[in-house]
N, C-alpha and C. Protein backbone atom coordinates (compact mmCIF):
# COMPACT_ATOMS: atom_id res chain seq x y z
N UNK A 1 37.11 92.82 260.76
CA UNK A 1 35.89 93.41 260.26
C UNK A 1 34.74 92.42 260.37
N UNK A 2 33.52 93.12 260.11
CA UNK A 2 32.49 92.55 260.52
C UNK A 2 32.06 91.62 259.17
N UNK A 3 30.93 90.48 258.76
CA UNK A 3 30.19 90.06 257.96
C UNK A 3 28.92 90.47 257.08
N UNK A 4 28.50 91.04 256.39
CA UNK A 4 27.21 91.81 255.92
C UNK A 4 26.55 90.39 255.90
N UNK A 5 25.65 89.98 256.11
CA UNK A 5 24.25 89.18 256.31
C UNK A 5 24.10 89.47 254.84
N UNK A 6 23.65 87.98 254.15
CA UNK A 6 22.85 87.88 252.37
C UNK A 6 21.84 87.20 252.67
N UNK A 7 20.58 87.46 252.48
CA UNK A 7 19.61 86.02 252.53
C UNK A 7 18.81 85.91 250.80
N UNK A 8 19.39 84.80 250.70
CA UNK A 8 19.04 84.72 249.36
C UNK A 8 17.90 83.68 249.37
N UNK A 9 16.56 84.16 248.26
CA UNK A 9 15.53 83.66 248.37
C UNK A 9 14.76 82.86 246.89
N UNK A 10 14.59 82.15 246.74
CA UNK A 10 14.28 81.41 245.34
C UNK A 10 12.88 82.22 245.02
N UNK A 11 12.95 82.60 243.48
CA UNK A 11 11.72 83.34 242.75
C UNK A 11 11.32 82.11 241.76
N UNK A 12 10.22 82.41 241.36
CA UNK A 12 9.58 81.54 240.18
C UNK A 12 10.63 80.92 239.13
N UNK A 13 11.55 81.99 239.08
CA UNK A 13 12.29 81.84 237.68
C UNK A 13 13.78 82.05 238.14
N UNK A 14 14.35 82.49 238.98
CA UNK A 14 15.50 82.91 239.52
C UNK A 14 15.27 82.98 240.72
N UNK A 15 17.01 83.46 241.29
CA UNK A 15 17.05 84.16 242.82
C UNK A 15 17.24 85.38 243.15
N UNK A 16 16.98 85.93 244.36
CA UNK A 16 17.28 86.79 244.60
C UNK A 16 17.98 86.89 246.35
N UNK A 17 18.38 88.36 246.14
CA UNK A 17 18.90 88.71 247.28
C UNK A 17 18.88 90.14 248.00
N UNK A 18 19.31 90.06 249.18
CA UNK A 18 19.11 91.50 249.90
C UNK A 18 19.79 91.42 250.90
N UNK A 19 20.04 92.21 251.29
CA UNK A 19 20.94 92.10 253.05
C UNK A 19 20.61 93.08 254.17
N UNK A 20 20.16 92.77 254.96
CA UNK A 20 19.27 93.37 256.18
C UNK A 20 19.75 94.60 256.75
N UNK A 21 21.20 94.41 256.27
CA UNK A 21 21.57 95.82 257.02
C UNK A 21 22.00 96.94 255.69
N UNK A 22 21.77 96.62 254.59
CA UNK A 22 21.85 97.61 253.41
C UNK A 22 20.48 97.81 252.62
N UNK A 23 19.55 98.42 253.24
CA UNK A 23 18.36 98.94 252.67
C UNK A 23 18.46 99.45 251.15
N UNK A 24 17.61 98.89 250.08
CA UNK A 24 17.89 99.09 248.68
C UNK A 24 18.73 98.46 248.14
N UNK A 25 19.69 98.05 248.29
CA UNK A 25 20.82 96.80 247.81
C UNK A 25 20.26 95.70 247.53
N UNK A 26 20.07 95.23 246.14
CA UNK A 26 19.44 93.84 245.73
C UNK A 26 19.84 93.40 244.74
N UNK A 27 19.96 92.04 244.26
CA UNK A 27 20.44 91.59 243.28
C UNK A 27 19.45 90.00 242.50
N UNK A 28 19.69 89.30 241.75
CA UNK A 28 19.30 88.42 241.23
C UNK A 28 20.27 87.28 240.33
N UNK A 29 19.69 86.18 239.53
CA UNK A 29 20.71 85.71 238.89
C UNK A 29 19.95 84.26 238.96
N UNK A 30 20.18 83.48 238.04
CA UNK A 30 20.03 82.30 237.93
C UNK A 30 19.93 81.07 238.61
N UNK A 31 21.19 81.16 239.60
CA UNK A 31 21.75 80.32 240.12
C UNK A 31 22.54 81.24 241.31
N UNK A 32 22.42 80.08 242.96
CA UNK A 32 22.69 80.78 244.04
C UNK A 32 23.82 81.55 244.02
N UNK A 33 24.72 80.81 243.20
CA UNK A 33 26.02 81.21 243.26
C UNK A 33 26.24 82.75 242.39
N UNK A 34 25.45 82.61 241.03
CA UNK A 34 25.88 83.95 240.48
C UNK A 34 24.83 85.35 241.18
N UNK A 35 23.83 84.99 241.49
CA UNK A 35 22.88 86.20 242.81
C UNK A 35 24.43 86.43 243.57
N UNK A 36 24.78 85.46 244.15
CA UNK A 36 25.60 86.25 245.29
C UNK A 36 26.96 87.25 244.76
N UNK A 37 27.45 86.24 243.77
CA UNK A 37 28.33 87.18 243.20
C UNK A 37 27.73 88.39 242.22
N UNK A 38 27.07 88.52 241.56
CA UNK A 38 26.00 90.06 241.82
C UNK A 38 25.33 91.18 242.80
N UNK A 39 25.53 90.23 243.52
CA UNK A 39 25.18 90.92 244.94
C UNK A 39 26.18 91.53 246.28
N UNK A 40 27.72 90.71 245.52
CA UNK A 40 28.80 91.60 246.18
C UNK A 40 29.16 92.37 245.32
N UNK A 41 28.98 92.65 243.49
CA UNK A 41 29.01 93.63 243.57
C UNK A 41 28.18 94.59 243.17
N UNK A 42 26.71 94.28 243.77
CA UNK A 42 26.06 95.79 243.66
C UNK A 42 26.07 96.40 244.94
N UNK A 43 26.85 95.64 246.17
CA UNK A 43 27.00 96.05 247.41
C UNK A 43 28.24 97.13 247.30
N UNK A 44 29.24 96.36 246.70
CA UNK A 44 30.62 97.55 246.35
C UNK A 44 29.74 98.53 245.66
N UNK A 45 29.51 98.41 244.44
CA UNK A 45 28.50 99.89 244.11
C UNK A 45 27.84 100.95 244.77
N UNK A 46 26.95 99.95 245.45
CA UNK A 46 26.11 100.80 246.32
C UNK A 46 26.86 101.49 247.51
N UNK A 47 27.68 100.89 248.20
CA UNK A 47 28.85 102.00 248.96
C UNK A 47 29.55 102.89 248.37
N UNK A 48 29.97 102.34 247.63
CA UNK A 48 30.51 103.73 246.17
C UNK A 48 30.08 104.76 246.16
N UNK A 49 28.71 104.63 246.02
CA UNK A 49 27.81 105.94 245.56
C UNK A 49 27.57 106.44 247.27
N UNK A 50 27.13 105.72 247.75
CA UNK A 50 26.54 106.11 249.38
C UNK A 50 27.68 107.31 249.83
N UNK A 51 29.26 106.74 249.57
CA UNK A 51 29.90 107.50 249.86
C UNK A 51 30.63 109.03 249.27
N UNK A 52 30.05 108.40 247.57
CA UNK A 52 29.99 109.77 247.50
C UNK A 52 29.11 110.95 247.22
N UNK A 53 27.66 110.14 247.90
CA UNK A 53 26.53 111.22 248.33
C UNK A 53 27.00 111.69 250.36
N UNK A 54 27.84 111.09 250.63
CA UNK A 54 28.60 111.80 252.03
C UNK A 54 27.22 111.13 253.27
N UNK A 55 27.06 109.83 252.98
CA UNK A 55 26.65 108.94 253.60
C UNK A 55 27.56 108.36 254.37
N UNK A 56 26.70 107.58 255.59
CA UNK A 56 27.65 106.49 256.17
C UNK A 56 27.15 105.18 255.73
N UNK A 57 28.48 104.45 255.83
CA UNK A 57 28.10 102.88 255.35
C UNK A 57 27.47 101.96 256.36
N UNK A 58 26.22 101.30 256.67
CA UNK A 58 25.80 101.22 257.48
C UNK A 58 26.88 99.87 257.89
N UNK A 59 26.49 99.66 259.21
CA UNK A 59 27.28 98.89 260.26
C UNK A 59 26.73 97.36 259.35
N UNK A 60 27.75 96.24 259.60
CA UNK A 60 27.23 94.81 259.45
C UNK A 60 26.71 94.43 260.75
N UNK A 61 25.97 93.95 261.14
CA UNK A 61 25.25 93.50 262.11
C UNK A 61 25.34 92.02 262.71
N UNK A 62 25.50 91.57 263.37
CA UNK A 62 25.67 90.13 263.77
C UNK A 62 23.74 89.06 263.53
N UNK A 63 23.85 88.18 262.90
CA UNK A 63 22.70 87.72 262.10
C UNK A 63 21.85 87.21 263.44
N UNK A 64 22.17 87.60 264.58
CA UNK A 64 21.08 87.42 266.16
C UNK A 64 20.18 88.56 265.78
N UNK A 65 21.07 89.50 265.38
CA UNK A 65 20.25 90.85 265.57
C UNK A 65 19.00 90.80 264.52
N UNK A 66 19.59 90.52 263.09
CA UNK A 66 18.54 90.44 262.09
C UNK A 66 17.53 89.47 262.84
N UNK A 67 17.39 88.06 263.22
CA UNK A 67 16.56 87.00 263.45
C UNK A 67 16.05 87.82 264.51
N UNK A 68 16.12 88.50 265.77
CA UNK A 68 15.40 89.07 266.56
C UNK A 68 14.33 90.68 266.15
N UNK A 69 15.24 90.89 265.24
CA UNK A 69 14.20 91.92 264.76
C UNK A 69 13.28 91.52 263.55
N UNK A 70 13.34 90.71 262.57
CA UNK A 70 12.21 90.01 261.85
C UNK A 70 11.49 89.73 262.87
N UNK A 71 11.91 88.68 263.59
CA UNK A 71 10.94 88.21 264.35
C UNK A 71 9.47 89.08 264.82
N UNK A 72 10.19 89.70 265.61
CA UNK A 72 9.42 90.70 266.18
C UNK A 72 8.36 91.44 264.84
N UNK A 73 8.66 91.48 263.73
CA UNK A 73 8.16 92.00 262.63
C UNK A 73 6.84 90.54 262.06
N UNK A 74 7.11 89.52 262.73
CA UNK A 74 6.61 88.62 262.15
C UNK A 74 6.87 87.69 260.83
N UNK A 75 8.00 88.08 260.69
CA UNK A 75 9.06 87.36 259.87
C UNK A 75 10.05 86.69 260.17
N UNK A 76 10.07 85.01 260.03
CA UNK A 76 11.08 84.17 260.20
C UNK A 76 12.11 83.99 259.57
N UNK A 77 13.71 84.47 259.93
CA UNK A 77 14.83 84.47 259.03
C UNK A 77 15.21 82.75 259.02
N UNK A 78 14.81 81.93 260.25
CA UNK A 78 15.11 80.55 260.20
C UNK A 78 13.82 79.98 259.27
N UNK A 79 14.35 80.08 257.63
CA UNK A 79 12.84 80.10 257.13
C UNK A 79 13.62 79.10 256.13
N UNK A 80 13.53 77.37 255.95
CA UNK A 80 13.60 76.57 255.12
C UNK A 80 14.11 77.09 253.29
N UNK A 81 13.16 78.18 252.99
CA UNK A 81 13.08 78.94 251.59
C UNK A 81 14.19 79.63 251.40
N UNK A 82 15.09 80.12 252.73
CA UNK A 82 15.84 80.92 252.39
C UNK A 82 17.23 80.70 252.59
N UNK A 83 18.07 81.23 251.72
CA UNK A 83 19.74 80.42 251.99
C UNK A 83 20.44 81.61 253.07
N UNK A 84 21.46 81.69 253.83
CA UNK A 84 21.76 82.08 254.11
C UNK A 84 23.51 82.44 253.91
N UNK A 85 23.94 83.63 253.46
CA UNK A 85 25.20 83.85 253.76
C UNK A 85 26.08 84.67 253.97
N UNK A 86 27.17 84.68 253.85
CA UNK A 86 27.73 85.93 254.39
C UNK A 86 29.14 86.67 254.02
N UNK A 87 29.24 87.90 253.57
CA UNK A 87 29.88 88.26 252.88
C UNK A 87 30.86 89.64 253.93
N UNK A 88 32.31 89.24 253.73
CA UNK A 88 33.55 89.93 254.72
C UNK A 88 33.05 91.51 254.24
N UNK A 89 32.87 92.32 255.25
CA UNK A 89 32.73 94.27 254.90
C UNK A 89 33.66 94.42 253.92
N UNK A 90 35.59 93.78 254.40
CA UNK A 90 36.30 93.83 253.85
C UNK A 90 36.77 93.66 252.16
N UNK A 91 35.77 92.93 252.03
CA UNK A 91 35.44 92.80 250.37
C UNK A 91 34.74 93.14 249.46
N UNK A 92 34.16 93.85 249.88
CA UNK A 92 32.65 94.93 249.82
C UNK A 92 32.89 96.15 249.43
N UNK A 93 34.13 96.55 250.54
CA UNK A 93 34.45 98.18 251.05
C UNK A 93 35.08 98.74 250.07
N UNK A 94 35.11 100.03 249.54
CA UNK A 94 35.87 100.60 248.36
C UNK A 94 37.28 100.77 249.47
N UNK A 95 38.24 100.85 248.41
CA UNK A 95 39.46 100.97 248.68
C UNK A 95 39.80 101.88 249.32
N UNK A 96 39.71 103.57 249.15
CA UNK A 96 39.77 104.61 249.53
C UNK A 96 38.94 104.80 250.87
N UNK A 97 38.09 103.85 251.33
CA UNK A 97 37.39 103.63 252.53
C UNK A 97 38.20 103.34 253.70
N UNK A 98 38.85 102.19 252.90
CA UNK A 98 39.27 101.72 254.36
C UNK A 98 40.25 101.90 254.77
N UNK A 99 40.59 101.53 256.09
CA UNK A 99 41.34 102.42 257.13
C UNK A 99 41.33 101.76 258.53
């Protein structure tokens, strides 16, 4: 299975996060470490529900693809501010999903 892309970004007061290929999926937290683990699971959540509004789960994307399409947007993913990481579909995915 593929990797979901996290780019986690420092706020005034905390962090946050998002992942390029799950539009609306976001999280926060103190410290890098607890954003991310909030952020795998509002990703399990958010497939949860996606799937049972009879959605598809969007594809993980290889992180060329994200850096070439910011780009083009005028947004640098090779951006000092931002951490980068990456989280297995496989750990993400509800149970009854996979297959």
């Amino acid at each position: 299975m593929k990797n979901y892309l996290v780019i986690v970004e420092k706020a005034p007061n905390n962090f946050g996060a998002f992942s390029p290929d799950v539009l609306g999926c976001v999280s926060s937290g103190v410290s890098v470490e607890e954003t991310l683990a909030e952020f795998r699971e509002a990703l399990r959540a958010h497939f949860e529900m996606m799937i049972e509004s009879g959605e598809d789960i969007p594809e993980a994307r290889a992180a060329e693809y994200h850096v070439a399409t910011y780009r083009n947007e005028g947004i640098e993913l090779y951006n000092p501010e931002f951490i980068w990481a990456f989280i297995p579909a496989e750990d993400v995915m509800p149970e009854f999903h996979l297959a």
